[in-house]
C-alpha atoms as a PDB file:
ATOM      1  CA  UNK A   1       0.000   0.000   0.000  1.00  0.00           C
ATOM      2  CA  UNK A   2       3.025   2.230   1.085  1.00  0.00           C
ATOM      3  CA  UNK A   3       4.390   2.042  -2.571  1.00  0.00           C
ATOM      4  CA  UNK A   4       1.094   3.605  -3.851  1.00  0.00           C
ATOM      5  CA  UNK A   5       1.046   6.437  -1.821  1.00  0.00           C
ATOM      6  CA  UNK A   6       3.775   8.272  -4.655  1.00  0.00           C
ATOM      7  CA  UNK A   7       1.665   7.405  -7.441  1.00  0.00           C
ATOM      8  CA  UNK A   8      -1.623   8.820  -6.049  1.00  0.00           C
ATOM      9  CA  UNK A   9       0.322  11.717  -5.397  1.00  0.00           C
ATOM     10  CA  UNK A  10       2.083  12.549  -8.808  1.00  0.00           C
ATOM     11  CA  UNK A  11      -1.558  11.775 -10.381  1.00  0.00           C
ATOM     12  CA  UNK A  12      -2.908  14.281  -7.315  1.00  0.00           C
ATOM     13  CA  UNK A  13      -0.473  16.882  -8.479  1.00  0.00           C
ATOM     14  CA  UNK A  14      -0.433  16.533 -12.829  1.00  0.00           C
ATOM     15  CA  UNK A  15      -4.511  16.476 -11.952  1.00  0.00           C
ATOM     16  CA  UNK A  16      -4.326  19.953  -9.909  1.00  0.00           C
ATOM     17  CA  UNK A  17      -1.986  21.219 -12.846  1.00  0.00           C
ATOM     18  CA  UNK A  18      -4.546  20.786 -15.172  1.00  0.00           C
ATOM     19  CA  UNK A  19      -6.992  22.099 -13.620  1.00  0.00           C
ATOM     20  CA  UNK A  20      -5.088  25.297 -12.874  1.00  0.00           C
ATOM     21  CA  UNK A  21      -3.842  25.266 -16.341  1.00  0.00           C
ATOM     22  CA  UNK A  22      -7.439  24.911 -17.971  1.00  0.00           C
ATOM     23  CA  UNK A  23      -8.313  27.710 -15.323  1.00  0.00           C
ATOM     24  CA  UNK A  24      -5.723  30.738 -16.419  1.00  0.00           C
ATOM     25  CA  UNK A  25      -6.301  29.803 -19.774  1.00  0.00           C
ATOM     26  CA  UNK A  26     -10.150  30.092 -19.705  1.00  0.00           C
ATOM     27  CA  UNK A  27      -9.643  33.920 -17.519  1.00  0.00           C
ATOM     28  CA  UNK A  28      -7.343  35.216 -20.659  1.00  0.00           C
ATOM     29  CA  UNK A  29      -9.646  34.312 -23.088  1.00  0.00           C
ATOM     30  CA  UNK A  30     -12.587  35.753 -21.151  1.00  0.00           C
ATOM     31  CA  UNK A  31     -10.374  38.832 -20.651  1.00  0.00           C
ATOM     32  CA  UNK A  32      -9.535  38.420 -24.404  1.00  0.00           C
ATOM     33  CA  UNK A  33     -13.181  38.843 -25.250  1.00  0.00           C
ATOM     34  CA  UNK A  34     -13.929  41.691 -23.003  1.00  0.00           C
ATOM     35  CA  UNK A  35     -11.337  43.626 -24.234  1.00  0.00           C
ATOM     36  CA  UNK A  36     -12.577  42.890 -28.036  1.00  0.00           C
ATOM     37  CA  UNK A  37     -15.894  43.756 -26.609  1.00  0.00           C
ATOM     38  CA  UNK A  38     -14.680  47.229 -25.361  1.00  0.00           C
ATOM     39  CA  UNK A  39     -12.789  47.577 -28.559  1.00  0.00           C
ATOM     40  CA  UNK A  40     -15.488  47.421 -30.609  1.00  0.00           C
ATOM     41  CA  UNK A  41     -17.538  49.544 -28.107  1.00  0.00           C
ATOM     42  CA  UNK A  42     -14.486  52.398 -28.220  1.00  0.00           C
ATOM     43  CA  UNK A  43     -14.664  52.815 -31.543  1.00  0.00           C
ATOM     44  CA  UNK A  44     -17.992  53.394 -32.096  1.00  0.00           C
ATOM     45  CA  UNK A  45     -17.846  56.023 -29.323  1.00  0.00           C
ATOM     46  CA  UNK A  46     -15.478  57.752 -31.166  1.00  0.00           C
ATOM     47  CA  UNK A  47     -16.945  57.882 -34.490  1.00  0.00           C
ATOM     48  CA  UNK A  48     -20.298  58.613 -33.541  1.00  0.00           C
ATOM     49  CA  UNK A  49     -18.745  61.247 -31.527  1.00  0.00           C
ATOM     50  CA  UNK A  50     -17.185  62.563 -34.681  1.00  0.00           C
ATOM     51  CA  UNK A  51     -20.039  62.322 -36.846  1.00  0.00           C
ATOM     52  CA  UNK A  52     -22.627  63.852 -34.153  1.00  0.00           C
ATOM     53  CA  UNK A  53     -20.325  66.898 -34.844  1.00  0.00           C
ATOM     54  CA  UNK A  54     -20.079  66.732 -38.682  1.00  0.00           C
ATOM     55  CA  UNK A  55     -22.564  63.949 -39.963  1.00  0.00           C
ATOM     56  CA  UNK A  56     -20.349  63.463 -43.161  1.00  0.00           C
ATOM     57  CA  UNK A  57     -16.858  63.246 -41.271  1.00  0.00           C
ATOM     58  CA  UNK A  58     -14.989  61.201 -43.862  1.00  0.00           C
ATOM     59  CA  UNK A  59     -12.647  59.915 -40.374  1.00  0.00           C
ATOM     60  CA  UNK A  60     -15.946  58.688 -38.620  1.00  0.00           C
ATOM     61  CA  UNK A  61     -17.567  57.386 -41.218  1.00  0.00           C
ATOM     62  CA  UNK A  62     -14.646  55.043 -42.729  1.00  0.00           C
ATOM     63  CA  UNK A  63     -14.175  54.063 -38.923  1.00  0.00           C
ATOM     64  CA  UNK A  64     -17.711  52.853 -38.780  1.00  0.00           C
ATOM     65  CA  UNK A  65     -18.098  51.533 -42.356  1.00  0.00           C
ATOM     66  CA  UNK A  66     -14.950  49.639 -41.917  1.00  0.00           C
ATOM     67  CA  UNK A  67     -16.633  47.511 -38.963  1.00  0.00           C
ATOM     68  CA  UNK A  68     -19.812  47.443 -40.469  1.00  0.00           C
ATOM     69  CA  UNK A  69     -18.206  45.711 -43.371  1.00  0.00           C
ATOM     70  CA  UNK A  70     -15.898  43.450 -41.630  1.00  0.00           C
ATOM     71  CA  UNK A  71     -18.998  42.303 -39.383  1.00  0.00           C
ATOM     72  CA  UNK A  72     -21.010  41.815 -42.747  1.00  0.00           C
ATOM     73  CA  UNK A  73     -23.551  43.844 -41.489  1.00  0.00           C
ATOM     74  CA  UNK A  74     -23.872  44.890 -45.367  1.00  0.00           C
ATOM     75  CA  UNK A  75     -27.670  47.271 -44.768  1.00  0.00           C
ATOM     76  CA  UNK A  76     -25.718  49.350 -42.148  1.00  0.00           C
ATOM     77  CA  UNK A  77     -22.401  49.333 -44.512  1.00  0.00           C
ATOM     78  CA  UNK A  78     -23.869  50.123 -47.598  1.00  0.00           C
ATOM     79  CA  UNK A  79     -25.718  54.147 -47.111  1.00  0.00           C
ATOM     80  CA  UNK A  80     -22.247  54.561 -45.206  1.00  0.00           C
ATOM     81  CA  UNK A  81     -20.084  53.920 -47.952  1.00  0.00           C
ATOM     82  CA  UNK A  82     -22.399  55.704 -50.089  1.00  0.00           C
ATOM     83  CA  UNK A  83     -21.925  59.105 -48.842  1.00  0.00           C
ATOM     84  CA  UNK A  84     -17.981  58.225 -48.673  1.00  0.00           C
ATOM     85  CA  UNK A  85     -18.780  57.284 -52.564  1.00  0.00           C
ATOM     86  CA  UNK A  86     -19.739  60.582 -52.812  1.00  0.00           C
ATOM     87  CA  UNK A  87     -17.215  62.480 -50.628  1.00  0.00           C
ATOM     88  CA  UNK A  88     -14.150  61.484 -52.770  1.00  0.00           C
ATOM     89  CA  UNK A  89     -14.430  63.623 -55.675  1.00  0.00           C
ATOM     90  CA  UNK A  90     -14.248  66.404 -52.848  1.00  0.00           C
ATOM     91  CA  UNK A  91     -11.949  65.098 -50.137  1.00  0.00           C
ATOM     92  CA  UNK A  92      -8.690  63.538 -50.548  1.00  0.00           C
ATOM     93  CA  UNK A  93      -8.409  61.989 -47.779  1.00  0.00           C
ATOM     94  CA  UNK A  94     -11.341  59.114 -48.614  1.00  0.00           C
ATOM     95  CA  UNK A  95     -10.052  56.292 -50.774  1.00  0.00           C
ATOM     96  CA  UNK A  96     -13.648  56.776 -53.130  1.00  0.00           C
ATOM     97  CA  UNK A  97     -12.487  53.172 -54.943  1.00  0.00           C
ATOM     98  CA  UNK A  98     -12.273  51.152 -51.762  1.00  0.00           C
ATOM     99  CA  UNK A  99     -15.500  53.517 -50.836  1.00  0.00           C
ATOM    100  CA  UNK A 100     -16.910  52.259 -54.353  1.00  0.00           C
ATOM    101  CA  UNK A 101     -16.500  48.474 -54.118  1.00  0.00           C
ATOM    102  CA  UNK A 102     -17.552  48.004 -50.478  1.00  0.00           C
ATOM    103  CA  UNK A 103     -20.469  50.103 -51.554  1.00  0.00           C
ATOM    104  CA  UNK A 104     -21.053  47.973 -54.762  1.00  0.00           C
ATOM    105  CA  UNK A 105     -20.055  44.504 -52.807  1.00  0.00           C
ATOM    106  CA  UNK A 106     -22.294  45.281 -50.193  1.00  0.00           C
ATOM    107  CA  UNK A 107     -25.413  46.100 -52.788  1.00  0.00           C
ATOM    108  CA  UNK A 108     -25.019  42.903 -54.240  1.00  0.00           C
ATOM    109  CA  UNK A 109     -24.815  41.099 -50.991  1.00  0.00           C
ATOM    110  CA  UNK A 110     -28.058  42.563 -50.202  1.00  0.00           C
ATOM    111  CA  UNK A 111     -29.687  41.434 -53.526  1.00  0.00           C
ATOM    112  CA  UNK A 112     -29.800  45.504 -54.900  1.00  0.00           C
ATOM    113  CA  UNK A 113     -28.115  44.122 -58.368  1.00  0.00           C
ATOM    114  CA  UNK A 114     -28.493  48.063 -59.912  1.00  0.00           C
ATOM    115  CA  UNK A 115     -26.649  49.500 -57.053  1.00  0.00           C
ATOM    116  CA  UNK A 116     -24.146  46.827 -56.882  1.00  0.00           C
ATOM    117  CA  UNK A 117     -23.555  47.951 -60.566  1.00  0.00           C
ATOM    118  CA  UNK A 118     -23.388  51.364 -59.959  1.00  0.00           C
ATOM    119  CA  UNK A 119     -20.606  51.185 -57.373  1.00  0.00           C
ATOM    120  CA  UNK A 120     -18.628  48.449 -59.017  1.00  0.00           C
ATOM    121  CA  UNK A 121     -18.689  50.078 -62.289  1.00  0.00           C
ATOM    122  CA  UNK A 122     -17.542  53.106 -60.913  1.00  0.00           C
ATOM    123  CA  UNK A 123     -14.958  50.897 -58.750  1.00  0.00           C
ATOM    124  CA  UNK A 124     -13.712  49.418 -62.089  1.00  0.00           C
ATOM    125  CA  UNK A 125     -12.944  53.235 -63.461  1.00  0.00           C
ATOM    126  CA  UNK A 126     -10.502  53.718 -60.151  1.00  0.00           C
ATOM    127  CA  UNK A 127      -8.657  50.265 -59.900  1.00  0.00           C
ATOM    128  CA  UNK A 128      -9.435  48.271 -63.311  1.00  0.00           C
ATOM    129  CA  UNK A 129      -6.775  45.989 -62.438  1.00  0.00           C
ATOM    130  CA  UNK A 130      -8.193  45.002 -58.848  1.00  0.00           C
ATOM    131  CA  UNK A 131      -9.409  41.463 -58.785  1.00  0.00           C
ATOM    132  CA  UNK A 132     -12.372  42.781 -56.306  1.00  0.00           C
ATOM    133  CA  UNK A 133     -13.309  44.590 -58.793  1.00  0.00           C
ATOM    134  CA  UNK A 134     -13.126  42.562 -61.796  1.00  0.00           C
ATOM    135  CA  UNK A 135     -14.647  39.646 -60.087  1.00  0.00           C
ATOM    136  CA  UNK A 136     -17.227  41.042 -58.169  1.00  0.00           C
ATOM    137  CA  UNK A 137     -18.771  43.169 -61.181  1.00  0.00           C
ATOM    138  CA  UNK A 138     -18.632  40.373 -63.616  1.00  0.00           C
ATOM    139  CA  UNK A 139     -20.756  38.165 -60.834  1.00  0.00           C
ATOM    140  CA  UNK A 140     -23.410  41.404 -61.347  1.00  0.00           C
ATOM    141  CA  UNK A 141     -23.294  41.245 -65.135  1.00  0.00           C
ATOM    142  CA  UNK A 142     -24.076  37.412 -64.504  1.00  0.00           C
ATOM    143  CA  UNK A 143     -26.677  37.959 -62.215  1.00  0.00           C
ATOM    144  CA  UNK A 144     -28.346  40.412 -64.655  1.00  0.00           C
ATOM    145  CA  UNK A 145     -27.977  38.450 -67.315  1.00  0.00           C
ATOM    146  CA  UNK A 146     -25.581  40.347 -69.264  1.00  0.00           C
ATOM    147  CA  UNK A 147     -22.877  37.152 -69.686  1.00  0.00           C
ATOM    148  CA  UNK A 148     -21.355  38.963 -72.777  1.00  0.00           C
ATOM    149  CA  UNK A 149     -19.896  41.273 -70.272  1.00  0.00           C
ATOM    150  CA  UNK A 150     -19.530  39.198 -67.196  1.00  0.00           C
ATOM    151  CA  UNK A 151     -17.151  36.913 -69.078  1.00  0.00           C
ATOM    152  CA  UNK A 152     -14.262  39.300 -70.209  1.00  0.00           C
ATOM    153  CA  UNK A 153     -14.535  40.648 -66.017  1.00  0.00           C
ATOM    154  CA  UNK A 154     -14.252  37.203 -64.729  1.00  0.00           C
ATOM    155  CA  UNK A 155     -11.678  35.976 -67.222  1.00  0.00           C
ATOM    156  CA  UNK A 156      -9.403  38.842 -65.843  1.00  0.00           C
ATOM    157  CA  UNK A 157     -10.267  38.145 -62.248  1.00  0.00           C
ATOM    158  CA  UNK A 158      -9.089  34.473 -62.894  1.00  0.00           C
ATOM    159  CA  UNK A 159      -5.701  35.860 -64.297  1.00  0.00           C
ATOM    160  CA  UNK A 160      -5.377  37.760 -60.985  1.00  0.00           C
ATOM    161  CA  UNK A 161      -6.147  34.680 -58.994  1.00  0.00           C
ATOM    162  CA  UNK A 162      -6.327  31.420 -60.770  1.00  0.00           C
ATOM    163  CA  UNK A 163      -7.213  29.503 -58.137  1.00  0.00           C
ATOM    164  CA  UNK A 164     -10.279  31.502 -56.727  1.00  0.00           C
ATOM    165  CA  UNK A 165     -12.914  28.451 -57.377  1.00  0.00           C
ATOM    166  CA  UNK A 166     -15.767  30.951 -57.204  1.00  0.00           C
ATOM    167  CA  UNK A 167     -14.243  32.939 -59.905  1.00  0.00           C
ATOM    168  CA  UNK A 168     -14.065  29.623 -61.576  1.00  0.00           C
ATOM    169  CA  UNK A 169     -17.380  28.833 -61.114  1.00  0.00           C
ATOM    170  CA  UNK A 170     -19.125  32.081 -62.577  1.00  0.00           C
ATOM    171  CA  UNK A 171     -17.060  31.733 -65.659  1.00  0.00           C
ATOM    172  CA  UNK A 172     -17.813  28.762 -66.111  1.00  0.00           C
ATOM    173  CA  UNK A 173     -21.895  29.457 -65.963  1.00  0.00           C
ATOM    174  CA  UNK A 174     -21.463  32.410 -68.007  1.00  0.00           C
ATOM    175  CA  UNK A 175     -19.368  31.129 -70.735  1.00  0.00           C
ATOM    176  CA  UNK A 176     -22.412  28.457 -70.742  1.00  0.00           C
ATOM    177  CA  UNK A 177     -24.805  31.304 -71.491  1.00  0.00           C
ATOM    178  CA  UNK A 178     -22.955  32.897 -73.915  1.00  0.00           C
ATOM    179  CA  UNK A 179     -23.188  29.640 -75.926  1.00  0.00           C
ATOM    180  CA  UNK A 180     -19.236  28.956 -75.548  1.00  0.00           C
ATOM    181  CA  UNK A 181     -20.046  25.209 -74.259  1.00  0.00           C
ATOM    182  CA  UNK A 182     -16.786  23.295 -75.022  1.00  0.00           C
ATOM    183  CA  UNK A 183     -14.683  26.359 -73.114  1.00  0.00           C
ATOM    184  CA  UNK A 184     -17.395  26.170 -70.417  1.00  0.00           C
ATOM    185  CA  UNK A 185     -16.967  22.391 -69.418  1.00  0.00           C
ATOM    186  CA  UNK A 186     -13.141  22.278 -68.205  1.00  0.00           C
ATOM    187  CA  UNK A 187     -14.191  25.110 -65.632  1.00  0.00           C
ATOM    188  CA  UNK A 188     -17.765  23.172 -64.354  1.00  0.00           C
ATOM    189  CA  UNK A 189     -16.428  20.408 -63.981  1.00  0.00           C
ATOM    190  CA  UNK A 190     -13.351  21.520 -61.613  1.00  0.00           C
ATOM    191  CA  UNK A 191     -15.869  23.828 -59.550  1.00  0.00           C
ATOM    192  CA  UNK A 192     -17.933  20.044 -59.789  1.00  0.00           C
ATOM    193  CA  UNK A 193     -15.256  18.278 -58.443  1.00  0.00           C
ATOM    194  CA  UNK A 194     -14.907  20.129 -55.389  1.00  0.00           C
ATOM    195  CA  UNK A 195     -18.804  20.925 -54.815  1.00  0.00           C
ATOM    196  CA  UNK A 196     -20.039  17.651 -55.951  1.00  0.00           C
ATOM    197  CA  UNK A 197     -24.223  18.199 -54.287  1.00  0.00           C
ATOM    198  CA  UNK A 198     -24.150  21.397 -56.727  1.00  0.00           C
ATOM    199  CA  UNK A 199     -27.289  20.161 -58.878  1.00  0.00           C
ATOM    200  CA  UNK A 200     -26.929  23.740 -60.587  1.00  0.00           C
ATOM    201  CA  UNK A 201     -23.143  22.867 -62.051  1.00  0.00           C
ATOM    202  CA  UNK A 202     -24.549  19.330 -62.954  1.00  0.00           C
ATOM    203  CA  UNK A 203     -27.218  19.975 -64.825  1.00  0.00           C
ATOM    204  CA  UNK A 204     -25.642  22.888 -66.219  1.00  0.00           C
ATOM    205  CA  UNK A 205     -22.344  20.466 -67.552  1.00  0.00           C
ATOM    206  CA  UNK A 206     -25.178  18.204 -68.896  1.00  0.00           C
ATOM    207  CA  UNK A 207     -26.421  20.728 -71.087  1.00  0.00           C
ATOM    208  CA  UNK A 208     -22.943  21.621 -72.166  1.00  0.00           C
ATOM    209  CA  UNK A 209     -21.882  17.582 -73.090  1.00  0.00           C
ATOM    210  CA  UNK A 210     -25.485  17.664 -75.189  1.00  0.00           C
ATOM    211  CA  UNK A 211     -24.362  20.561 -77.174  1.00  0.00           C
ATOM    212  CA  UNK A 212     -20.966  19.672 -77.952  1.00  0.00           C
ATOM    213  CA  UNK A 213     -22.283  16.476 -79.275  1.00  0.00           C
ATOM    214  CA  UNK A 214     -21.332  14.304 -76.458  1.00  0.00           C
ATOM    215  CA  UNK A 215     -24.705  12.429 -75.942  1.00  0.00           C
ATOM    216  CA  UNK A 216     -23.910   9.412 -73.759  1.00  0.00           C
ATOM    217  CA  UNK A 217     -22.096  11.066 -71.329  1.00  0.00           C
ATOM    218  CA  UNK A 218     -25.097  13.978 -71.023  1.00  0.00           C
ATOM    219  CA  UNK A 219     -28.410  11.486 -71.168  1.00  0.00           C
ATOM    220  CA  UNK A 220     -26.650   9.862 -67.861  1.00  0.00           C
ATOM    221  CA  UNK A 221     -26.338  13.036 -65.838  1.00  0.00           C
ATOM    222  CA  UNK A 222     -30.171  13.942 -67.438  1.00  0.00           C
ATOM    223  CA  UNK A 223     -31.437  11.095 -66.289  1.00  0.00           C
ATOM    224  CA  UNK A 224     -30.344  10.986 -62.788  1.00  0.00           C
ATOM    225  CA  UNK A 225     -31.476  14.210 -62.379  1.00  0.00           C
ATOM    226  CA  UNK A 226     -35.080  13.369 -63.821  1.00  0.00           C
ATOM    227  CA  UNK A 227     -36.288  13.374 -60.202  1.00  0.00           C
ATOM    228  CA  UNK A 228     -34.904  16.137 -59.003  1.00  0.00           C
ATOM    229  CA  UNK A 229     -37.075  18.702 -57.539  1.00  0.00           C
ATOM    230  CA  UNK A 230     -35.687  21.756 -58.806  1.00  0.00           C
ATOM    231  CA  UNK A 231     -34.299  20.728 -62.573  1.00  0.00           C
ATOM    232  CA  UNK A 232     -36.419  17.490 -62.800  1.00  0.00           C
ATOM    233  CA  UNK A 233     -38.610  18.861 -65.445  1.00  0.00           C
ATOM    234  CA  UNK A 234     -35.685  19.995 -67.585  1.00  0.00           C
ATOM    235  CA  UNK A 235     -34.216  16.945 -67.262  1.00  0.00           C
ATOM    236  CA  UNK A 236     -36.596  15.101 -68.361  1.00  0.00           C
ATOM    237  CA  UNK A 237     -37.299  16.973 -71.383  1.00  0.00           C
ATOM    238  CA  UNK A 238     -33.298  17.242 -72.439  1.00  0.00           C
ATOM    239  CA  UNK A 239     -32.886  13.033 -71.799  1.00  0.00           C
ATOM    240  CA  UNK A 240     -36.506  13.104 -73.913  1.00  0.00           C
ATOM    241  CA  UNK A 241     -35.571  15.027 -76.578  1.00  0.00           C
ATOM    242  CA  UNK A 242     -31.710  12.944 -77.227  1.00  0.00           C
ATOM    243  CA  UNK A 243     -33.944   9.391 -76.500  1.00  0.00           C
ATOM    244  CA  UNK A 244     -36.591  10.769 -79.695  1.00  0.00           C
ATOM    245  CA  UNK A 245     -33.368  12.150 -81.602  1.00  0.00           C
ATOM    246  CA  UNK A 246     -32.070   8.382 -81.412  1.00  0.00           C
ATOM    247  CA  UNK A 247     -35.054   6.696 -82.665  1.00  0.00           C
ATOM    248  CA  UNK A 248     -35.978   5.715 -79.046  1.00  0.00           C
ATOM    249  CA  UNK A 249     -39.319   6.102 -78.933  1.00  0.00           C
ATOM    250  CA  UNK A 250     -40.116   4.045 -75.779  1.00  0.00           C
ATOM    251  CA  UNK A 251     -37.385   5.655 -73.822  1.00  0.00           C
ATOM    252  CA  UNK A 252     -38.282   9.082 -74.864  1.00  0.00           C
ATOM    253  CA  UNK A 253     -42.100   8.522 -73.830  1.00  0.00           C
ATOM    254  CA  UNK A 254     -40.457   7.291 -70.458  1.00  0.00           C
ATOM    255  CA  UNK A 255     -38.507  10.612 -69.718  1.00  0.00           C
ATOM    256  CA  UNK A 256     -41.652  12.652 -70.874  1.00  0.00           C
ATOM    257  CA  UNK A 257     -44.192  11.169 -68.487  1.00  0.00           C
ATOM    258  CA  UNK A 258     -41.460  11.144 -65.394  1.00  0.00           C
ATOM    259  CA  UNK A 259     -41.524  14.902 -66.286  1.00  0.00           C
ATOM    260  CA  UNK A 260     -44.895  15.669 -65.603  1.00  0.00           C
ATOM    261  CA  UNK A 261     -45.375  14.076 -62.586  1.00  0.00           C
ATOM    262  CA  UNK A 262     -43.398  17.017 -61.132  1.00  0.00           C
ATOM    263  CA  UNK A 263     -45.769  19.126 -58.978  1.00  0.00           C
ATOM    264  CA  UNK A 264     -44.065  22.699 -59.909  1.00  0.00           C
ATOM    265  CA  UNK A 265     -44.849  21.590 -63.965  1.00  0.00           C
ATOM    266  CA  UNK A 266     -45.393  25.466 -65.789  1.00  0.00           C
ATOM    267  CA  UNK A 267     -48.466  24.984 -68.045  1.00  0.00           C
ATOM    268  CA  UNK A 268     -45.956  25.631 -71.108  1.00  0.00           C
ATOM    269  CA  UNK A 269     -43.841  22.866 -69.825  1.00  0.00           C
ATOM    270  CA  UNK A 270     -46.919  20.255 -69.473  1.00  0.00           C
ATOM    271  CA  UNK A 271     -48.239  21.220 -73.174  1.00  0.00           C
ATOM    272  CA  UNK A 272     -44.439  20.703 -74.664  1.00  0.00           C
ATOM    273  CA  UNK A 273     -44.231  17.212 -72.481  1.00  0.00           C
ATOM    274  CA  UNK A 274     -47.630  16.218 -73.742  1.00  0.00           C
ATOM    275  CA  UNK A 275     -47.134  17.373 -77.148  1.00  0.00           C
ATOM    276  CA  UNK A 276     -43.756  15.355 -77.008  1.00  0.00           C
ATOM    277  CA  UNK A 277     -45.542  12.117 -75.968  1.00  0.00           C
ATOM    278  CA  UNK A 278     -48.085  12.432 -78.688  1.00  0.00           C
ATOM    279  CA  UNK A 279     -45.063  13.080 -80.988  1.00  0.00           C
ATOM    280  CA  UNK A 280     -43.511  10.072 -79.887  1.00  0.00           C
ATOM    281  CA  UNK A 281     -46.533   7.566 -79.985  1.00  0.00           C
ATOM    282  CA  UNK A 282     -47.158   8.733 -83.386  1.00  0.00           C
ATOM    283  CA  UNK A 283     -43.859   7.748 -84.500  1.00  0.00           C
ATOM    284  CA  UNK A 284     -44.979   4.046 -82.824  1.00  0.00           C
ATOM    285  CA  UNK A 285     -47.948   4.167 -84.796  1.00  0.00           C
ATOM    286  CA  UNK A 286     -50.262   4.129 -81.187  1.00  0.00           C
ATOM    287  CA  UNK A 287     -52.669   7.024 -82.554  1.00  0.00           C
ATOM    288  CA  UNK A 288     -55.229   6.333 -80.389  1.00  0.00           C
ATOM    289  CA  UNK A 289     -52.396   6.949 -77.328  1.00  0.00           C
ATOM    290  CA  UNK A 290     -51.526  10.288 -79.238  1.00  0.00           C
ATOM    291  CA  UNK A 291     -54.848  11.607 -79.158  1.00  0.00           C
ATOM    292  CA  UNK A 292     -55.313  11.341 -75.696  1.00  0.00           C
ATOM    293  CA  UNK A 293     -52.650  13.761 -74.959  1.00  0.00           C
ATOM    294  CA  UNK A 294     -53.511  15.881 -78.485  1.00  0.00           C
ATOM    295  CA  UNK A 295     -57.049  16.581 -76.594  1.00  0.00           C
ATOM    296  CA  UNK A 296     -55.299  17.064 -73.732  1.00  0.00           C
ATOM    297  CA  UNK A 297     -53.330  19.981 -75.191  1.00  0.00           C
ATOM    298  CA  UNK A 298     -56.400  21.193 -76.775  1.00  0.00           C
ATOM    299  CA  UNK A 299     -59.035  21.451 -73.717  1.00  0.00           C
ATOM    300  CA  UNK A 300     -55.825  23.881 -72.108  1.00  0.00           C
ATOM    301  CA  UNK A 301     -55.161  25.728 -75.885  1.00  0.00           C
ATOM    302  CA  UNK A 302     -58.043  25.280 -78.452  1.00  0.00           C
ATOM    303  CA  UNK A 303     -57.013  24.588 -81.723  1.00  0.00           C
END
């Protein structure tokens, strides 16, 4: 029992260690956070003292807005950086294109796609060479539809940073929509590759393989996605579409019906799906079949 007794107490004393370790560790990071707290706290003092002086203070105000912004709180960011937007022309000491892409990066974060344009345009004018810039206005000209523009942004943001995956990925969409499909699959599928539940870049690297004449490879990715809730419908209609193309008439009828099933079916979708089907039992010879969705089609549109 006697030889024990050193044991218990070298386990007593590495166990009070720890404890006092754990203890002083836990105070500094609770001091740690105070004095964050208090930081953040100080320096809103100040610049609200500065700005209840001189509302447009271009000190205060990039004090503030700089926190905002860091803390993402983009609705409180944005009217700040706004007024600095429009300070610059007059006071040197605001940088107006840092003042012009926060403004413009936190539009778009906020879903305000004309304002986001506005100050990254005007962003682009100061620093055309920043890949802030270039990347975040071509992700507006993709958002608006405007791809013919998004892709030369977003082609220069990737030469800034090559390895920025999101860049990647919006050049890769837009390059789709501008009907450039073979240049658009390298960069899908390496944004794929790395985000492999992104049904978006899936179906969207389908519909590239279809029109570059790769058929196989697209029908597969079509129809495991004939299902899916969001491009289900679409899916069905592409893997439809190749099935008829290849003298499949069985298959194609298959893909059509799975398509309207879907509960969010658009009434233009359900007349080109049951239009499709009659198409296709027509080619079987099953008239009788094709009339029932021809009447279909015409109790919705008459004649």
């Amino acid at each position: 029992m006697e030889e024990l007794f050193p044991v218990l107490i070298a386990v007593v004393a590495i166990a009070l260690f720890i404890i006092l370790f754990l203890a002083i560790i836990g105070k500094k990071g609770k001091k740690e956070r105070k004095g964050a707290k208090k930081d953040r706290s100080v320096i809103l003092k100040e610049a609200n003292k500065r700005l209840a002086q001189n509302p447009r203070d271009p000190e205060g105000l990039t004090i503030i807005g700089d926190l905002y912004f860091k803390e993402h709180i983009w609705d409180k960011a944005m009217p700040i950086y706004e007024v600095l937007m429009d300070l610059g022309s007059a006071r040197s000491q605001v940088n107006q294109g840092e003042a012009a892409l926060r403004y413009g990066i936190s539009a778009l974060k906020l879903g305000k796609l004309q304002e986001a344009l506005k100050g990254l345009f005007h962003a682009k004018q100061l620093n055309p060479h920043n890949f802030e810039v270039n990347f975040y206005l071509g992700q507006v000209y993709y958002l608006t539809n405007d791809t013919e523009k998004a892709v030369p942004l977003l082609k220069q943001a990737e030469i800034l940073n090559p390895d920025n995956m999101e860049v990647q990925k919006y050049l890769g969409l837009s390059l789709y929509k501008t009907h450039k499909y073979r240049e658009a699959i390298s960069y899908l599928k390496k944004v794929f590759d790395l985000e492999p539940e992104n049904k978006e870049l899936l179906f969207t690297m389908a519909e590239c393989l279809a029109e570059t004449g790769n058929n196989e490879r697209a029908i597969k990715i079509f129809i495991h996605m004939r299902a899916d809730p969001e491009f289900g419908v679409k899916s069905a209609l592409n893997a439809g579409t190749i099935h008829a193309a290849q003298n499949q008439p069985d298959k194609a009828i298959e893909d059509f019906e799975i398509g309207l099933k879907h509960s969010n079916l658009l009434p233009e979708q359900r007349i080109d799906l049951q239009y499709r089907i009659a198409t296709a039992h027509i080619r079987k010879q099953e008239i009788s079949k094709a009339l029932y969705y021809l009447k279909e089609i015409q109790s919705v549109v008459p004649g």
